[in-house]
Protein backbone atom coordinates (compact mmCIF):
# COMPACT_ATOMS: atom_id res chain seq x y z
CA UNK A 1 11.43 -46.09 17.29
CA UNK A 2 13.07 -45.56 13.96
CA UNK A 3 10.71 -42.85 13.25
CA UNK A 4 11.62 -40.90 16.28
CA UNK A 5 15.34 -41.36 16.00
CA UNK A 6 14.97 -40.18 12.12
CA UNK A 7 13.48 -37.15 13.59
CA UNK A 8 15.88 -36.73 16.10
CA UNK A 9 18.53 -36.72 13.36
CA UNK A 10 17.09 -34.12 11.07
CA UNK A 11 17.08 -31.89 13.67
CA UNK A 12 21.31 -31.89 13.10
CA UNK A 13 20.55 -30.62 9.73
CA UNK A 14 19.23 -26.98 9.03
CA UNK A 15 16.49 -26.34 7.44
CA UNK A 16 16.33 -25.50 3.56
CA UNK A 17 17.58 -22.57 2.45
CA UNK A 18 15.39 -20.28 0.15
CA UNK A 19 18.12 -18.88 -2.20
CA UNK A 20 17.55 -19.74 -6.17
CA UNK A 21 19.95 -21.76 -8.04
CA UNK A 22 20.90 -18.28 -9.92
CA UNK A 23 22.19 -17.15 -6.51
CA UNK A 24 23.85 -19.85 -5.59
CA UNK A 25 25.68 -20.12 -9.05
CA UNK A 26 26.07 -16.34 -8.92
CA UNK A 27 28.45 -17.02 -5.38
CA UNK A 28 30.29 -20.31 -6.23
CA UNK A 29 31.67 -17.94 -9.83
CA UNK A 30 32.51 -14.72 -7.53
CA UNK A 31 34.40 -16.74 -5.11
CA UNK A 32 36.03 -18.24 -8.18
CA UNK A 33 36.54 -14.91 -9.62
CA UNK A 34 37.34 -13.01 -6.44
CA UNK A 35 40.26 -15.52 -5.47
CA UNK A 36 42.03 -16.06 -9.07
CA UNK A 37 42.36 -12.44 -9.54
CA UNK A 38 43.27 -11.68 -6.10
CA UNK A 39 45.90 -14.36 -6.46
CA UNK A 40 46.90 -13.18 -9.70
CA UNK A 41 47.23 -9.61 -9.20
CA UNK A 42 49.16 -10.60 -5.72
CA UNK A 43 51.88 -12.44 -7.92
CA UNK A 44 52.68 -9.90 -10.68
CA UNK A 45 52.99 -7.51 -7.84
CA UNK A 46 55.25 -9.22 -5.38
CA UNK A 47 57.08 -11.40 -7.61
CA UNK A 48 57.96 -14.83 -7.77
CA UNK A 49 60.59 -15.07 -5.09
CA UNK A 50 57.72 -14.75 -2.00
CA UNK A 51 55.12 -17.02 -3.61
CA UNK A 52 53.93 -18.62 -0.48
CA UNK A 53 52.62 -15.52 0.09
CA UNK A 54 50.46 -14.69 -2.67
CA UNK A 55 46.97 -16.00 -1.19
CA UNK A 56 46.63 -16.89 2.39
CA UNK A 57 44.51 -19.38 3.58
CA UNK A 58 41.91 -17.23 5.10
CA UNK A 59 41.03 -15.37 2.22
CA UNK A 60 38.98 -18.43 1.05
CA UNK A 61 36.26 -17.91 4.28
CA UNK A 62 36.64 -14.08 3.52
CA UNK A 63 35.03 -14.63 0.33
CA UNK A 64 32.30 -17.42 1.28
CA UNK A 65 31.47 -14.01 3.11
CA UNK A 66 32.21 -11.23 0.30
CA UNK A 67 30.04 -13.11 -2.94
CA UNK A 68 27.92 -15.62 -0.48
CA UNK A 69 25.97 -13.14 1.89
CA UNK A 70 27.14 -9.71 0.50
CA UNK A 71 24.10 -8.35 2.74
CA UNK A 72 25.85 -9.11 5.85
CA UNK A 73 27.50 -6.70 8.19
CA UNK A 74 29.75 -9.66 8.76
CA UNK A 75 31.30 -9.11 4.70
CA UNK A 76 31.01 -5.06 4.48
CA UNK A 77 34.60 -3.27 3.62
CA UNK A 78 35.44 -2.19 7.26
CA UNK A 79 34.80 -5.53 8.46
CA UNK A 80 37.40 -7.09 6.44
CA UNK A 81 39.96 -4.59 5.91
CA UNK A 82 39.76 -3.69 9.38
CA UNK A 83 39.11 -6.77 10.80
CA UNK A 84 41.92 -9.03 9.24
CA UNK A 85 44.32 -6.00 10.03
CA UNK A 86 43.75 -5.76 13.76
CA UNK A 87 43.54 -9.58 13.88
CA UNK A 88 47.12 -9.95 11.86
CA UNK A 89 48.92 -7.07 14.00
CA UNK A 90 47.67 -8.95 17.03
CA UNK A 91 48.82 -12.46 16.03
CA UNK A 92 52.21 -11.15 15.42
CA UNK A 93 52.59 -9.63 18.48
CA UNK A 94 51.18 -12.82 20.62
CA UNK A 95 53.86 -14.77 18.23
CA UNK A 96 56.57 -12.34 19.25
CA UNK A 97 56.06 -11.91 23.28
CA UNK A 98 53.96 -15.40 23.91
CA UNK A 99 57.07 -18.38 23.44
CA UNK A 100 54.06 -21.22 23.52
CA UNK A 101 52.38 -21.56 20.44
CA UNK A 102 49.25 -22.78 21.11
CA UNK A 103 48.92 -20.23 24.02
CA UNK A 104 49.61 -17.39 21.85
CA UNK A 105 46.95 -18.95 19.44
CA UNK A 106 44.38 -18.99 21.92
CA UNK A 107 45.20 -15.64 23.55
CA UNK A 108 45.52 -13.94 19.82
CA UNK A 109 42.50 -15.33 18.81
CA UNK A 110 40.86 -14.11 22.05
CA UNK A 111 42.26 -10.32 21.95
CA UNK A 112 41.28 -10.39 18.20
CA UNK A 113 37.69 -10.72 18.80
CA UNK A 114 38.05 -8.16 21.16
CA UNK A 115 39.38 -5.82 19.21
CA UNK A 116 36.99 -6.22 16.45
CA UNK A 117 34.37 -5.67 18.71
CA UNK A 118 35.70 -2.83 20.02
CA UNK A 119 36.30 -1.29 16.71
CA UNK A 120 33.05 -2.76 14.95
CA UNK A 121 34.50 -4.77 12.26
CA UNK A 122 33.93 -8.42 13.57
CA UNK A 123 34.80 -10.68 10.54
CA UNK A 124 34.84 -14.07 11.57
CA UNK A 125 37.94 -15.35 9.04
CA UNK A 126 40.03 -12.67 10.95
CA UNK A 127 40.26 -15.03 13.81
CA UNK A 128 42.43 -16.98 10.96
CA UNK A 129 44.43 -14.29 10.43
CA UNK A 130 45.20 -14.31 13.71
CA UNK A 131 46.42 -18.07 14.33
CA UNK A 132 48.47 -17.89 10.39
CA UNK A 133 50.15 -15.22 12.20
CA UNK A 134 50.84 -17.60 15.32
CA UNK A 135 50.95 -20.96 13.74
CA UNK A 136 52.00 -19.95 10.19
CA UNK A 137 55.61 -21.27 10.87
CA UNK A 138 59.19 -19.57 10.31
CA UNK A 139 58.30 -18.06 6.75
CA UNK A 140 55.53 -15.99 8.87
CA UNK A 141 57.51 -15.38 11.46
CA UNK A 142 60.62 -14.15 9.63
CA UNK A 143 58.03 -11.63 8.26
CA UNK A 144 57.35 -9.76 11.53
CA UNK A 145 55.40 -6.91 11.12
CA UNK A 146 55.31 -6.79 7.58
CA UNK A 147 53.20 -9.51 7.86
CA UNK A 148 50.57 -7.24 8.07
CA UNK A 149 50.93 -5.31 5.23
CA UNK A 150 51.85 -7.81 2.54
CA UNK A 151 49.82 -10.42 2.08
CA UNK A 152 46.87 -9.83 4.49
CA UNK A 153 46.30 -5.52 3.78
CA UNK A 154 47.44 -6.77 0.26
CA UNK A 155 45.05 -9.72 -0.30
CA UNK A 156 42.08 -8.45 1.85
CA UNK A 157 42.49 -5.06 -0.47
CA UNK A 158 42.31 -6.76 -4.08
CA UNK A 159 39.45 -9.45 -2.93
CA UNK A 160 37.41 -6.26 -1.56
CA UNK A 161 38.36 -4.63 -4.93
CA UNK A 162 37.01 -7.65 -6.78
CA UNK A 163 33.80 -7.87 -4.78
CA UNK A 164 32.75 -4.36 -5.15
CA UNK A 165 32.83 -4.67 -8.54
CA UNK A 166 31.46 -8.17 -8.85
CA UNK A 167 28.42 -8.01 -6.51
CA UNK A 168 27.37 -4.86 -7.75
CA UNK A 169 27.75 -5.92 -11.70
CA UNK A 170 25.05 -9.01 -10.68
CA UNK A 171 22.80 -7.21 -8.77
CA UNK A 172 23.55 -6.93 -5.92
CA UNK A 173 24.38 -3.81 -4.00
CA UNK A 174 28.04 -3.93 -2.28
CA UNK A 175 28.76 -2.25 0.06
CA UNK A 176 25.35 -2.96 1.19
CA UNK A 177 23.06 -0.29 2.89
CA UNK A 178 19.38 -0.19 3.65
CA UNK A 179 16.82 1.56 0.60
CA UNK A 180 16.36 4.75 1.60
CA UNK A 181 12.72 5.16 2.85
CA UNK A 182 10.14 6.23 0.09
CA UNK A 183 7.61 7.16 2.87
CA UNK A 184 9.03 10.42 4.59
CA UNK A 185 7.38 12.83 6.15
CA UNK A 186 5.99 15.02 3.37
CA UNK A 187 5.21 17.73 5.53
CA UNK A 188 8.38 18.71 6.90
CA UNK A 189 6.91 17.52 10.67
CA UNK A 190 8.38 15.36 13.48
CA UNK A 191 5.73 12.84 12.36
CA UNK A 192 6.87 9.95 11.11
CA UNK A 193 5.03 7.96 8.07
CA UNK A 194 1.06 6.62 8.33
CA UNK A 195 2.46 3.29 7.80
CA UNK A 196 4.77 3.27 10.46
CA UNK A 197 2.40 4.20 12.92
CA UNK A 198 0.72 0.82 13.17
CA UNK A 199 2.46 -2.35 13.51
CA UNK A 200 5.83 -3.30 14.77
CA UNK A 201 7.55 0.30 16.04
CA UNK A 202 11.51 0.79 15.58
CA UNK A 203 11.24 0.62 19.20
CA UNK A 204 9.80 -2.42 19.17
CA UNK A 205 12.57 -4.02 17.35
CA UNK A 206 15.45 -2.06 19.58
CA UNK A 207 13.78 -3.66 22.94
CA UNK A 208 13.79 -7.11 21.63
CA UNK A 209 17.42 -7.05 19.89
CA UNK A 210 18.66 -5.35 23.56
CA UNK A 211 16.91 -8.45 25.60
CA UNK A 212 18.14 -10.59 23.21
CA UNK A 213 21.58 -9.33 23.50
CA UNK A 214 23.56 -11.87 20.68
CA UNK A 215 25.34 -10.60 17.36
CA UNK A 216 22.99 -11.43 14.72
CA UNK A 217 24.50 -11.78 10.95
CA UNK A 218 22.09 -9.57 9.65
CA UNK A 219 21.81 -5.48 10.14
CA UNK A 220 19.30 -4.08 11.75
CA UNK A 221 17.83 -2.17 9.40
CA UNK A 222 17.28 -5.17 6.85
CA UNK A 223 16.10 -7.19 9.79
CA UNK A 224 13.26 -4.34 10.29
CA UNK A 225 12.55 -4.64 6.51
CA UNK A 226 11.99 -8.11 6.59
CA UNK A 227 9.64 -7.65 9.50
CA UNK A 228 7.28 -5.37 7.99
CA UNK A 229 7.58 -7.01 4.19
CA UNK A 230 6.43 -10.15 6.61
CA UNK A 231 3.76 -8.26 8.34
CA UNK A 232 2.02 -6.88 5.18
CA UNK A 233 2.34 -10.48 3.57
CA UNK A 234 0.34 -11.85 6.45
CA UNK A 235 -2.38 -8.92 6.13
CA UNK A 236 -2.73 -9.97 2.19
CA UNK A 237 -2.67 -13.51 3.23
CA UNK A 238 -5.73 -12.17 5.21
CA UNK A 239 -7.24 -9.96 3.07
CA UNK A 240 -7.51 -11.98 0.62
CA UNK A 241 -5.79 -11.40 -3.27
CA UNK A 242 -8.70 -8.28 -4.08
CA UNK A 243 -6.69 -6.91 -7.11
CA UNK A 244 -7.58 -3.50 -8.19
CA UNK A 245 -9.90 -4.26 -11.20
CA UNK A 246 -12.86 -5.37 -8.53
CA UNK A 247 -12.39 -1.50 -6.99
CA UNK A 248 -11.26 1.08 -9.19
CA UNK A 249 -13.68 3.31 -11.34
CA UNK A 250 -14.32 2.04 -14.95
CA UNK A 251 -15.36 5.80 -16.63
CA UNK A 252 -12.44 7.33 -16.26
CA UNK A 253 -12.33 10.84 -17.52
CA UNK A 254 -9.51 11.92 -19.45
CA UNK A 255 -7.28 14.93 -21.25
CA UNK A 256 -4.97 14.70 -23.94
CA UNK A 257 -1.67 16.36 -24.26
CA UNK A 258 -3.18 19.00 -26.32
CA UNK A 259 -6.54 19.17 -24.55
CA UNK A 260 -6.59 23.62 -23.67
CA UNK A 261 -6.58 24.50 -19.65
CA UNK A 262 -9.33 25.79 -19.51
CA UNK A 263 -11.25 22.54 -20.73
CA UNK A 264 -9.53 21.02 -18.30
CA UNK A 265 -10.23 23.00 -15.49
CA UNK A 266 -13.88 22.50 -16.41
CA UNK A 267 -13.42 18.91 -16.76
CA UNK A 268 -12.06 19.04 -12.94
CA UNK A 269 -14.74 21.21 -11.54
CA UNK A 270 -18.07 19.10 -13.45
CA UNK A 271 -16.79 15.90 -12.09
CA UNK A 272 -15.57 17.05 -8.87
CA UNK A 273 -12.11 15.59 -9.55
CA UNK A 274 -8.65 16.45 -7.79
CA UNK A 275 -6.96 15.04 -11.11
CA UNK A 276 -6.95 13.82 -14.78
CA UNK A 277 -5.14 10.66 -16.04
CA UNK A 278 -3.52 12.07 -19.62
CA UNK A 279 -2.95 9.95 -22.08
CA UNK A 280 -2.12 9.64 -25.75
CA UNK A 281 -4.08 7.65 -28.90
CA UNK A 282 -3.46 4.42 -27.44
CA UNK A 283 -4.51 5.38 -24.31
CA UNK A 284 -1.65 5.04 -22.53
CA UNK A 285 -0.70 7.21 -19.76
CA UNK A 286 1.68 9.62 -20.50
CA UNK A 287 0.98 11.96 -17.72
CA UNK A 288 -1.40 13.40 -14.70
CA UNK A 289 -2.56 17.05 -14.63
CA UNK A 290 -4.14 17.77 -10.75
CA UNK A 291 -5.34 20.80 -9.28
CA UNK A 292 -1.99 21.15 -7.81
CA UNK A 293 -0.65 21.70 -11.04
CA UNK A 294 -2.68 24.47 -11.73
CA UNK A 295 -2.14 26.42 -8.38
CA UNK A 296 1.59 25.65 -9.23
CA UNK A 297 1.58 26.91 -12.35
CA UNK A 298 -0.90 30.14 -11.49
CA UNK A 299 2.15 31.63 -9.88
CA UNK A 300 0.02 33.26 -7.10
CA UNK A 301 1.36 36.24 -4.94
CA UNK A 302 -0.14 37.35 -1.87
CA UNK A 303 -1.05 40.84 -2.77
CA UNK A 304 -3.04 38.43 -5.65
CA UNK A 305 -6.11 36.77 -5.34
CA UNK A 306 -6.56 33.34 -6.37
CA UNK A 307 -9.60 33.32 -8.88
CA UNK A 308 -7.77 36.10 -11.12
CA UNK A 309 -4.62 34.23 -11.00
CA UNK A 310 -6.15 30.69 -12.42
CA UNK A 311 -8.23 32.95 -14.96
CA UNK A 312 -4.88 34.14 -16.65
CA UNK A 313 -3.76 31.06 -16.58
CA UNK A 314 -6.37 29.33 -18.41
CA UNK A 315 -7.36 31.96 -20.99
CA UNK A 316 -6.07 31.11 -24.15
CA UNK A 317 -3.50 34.36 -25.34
CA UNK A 318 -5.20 33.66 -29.27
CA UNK A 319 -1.29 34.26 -30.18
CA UNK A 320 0.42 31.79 -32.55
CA UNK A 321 3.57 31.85 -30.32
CA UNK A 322 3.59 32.35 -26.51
CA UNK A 323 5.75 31.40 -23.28
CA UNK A 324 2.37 31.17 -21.55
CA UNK A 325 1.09 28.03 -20.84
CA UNK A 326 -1.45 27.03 -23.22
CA UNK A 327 -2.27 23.17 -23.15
CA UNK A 328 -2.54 20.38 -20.13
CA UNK A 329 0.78 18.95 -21.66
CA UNK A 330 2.65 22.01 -20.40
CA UNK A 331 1.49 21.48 -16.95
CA UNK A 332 1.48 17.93 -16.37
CA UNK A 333 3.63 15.64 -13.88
CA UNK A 334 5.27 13.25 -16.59
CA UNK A 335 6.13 10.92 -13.55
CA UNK A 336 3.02 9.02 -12.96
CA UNK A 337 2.58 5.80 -10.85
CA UNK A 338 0.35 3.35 -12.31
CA UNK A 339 -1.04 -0.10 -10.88
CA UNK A 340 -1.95 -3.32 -12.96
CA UNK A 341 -5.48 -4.33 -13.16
CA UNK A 342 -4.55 -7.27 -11.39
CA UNK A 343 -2.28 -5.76 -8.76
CA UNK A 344 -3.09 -6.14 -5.21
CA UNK A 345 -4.67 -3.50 -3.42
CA UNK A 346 -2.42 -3.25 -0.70
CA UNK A 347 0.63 -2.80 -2.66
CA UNK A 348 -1.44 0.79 -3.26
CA UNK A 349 -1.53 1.20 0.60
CA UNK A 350 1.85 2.87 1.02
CA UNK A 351 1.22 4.96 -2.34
CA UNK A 352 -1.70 6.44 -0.82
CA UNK A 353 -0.76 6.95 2.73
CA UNK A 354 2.70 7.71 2.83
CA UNK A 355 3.41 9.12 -0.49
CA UNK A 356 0.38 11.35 -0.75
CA UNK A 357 -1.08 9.95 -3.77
CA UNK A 358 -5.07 10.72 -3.79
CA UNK A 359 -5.45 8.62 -7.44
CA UNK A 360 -3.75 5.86 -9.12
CA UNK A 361 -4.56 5.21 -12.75
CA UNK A 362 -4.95 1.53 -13.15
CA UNK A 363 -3.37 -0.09 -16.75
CA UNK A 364 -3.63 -3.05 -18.41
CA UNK A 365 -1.04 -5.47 -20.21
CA UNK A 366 -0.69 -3.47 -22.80
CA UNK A 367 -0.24 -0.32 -20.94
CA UNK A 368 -3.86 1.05 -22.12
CA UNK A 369 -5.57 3.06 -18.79
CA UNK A 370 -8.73 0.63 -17.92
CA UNK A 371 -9.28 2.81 -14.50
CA UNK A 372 -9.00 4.73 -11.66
CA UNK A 373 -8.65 3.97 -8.00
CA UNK A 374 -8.87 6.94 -5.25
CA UNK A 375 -8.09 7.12 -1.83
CA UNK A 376 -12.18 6.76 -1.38
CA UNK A 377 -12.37 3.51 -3.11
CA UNK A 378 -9.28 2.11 -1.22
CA UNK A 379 -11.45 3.17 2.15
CA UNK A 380 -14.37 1.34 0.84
CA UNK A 381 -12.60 -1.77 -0.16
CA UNK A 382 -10.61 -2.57 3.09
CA UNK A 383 -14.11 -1.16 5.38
CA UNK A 384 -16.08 -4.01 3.52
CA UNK A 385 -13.63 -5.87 4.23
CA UNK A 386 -13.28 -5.41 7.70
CA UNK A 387 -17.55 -6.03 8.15
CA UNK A 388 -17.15 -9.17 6.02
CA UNK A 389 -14.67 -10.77 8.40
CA UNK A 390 -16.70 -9.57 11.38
CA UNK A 391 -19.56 -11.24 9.83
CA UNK A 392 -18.15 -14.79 9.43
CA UNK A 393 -16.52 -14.85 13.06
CA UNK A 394 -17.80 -17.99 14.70
């Protein structure tokens, strides 16, 4: 009996959140910060005579919103500005035509939301704004329209002002938009990427948010990114933690910075390689020289056929100066993407499908290469793994 009543009372309570104690510390000081300056700045620029008005009341729920959940579409710029705006202009209208007060509350409150729906800035502290316009007594009233402007444009204005630059000095982005995607088309096609062909579909998510028809505090796009970060977390979970030291190649063949082209090339061609990690003494990686590089670089015309092009290019000119490219350092992408020995192989997934990358050089601690892992190693990793899993079904 106790037992079930106990359970029936935690169900009140939400569940944990899963917020660090960094973030939580890193809201509780912006709110701090947000609201002293805001207040401060409000006073040396309206004076002491109006000082009533220097902070309203719900500028303290506009910044739980602003430093708490910075992410939401709740606590972006046109959400407050416009929200507490429309919601102030409102209020002092109900106040002005609507003699009972806690009428003109409820129908000011009512239009508010309305408005902000209409105009796509629902910020739930504007419905505040609202009744402090109704309810806020004859100080507020006397006000009228000005209301509007001075203190909620005013306040609303130097807490935004405070949160862009707060949120975005501790890491967080503010205003907050989606990553742009890493995984476009590379082709220049209607296509979209191999990864997104599988899986949940943007459709998907637009049929269930339409049948579930409620505003949700979280955008759609980060909802979507949470989806598929959740989806590939269940296929490691899976998978199983197969890092990329149990895959990749071991005899790795290499250039140097200084190794000629035309070693190079041969180096490419007697392995039957698309591409050479390059690295320096210490064997780190400071670069990747690929066939693509070469074609690049051969400059070919059409009138021009391909085999005399790449000749030139990797025939040494025997000249002690020359703008002709000489060495695999001249040639090489600097920019290379690397994976830790004991990285997961599916973080390589998106590297290789929707970026385009047909090798990964493979590092340890210290930086030093230790490997290579190609797109035909990936293939053979996840096809064993597929037959193993067949194999132990019951």
């Amino acid at each position: 009996m106790v037992q079930s009543a106990w359970k029936s009372l935690t169900r009140i309570f939400p569940t944990p959140g899963t917020v660090d104690r960094y973030e939580k510390m890193r809201a509780c000081a912006g709110a701090l910060f947000g609201l002293v300056l805001t207040g401060l700045c409000s006073y040396f620029i309206l004076g002491k005579d109006i000082h009533a008005a220097w902070l309203i009341a719900p500028m303290g729920a506009s910044s739980v919103l602003l430093f708490a959940v910075p992410a939401s579409p709740l606590a972006q710029p046109w959400s407050i500005m416009g929200g507490n705006i429309l919601a102030a202009i409102i209020g002092v209208t109900c106040a002005k035509l609507i003699d009972e007060p806690i009428l003109a509350a409820g129908v000011a409150a009512a239009l508010a939301i309305g408005a902000m729906f209409a105009a796509r800035c629902i910020h739930p502290p504007s419905g505040a704004v609202a009744l402090t316009a109704v309810l806020g007594g004859p100080a507020v009233h006397a006000m009228g329209y000005s209301f509007v402007i001075v203190p909620v444009a005013l306040n609303s204005a130097l807490l935004l002002i405070t949160a862009l630059f707060y949120n975005n000095a501790t890491g967080r982005r503010y205003p907050h938009r989606p990553l742009p995607p890493d995984n476009a088309n590379k082709h220049n096609t209607s296509d979209v990427a191999p990864t997104e062909r599988i899986g949940i579909a943007p459709a998907d998510l637009d049929a269930v948010l339409t049948r579930y028809n409620q505003v949700l505090d979280i955008s759609r796009d980060d909802l979507e990114a949470i989806m598929l970060q959740t989806e590939m977390q269940a296929y490691r979970r899976r998978l199983g933690e197969t890092v990329c030291s149990a895959v990749m190649s071991r005899d790795v063949v290499t250039a140097e910075f200084g190794t000629t082209l035309a070693d190079a090339w041969s180096l490419l061609k007697q392995h039957d390689l698309t591409a050479l990690p390059v690295i320096d003494r210490g064997r780190h990686v400071i670069g990747i020289v690929t066939k693509a590089d070469f074609l690049k670089h051969a400059e070919i015309e059409p009138h021009e056929g391909l085999t005399e092009r790449l000749k030139h290019l990797i025939t040494p000119s025997m000249l002690s100066h020359t703008e002709k490219h000489e060495v695999v350092g001249q040639i090489m992408t600097t920019e290379v993407m690397t994976a830790d020995a004991n990285q997961s192989i599916l973080d390589l997934v998106p590297l290789m499908s929707d970026s385009e990358l047909h090798q990964v050089p493979v590092i340890d601690e210290r930086g030093r290469l230790v490997g290579m892992i190609s797109q035909t190693d990936m293939i053979a990793a996840l096809y064993e793994h597929s037959l193993t899993s067949e194999y132990v079904k019951p």
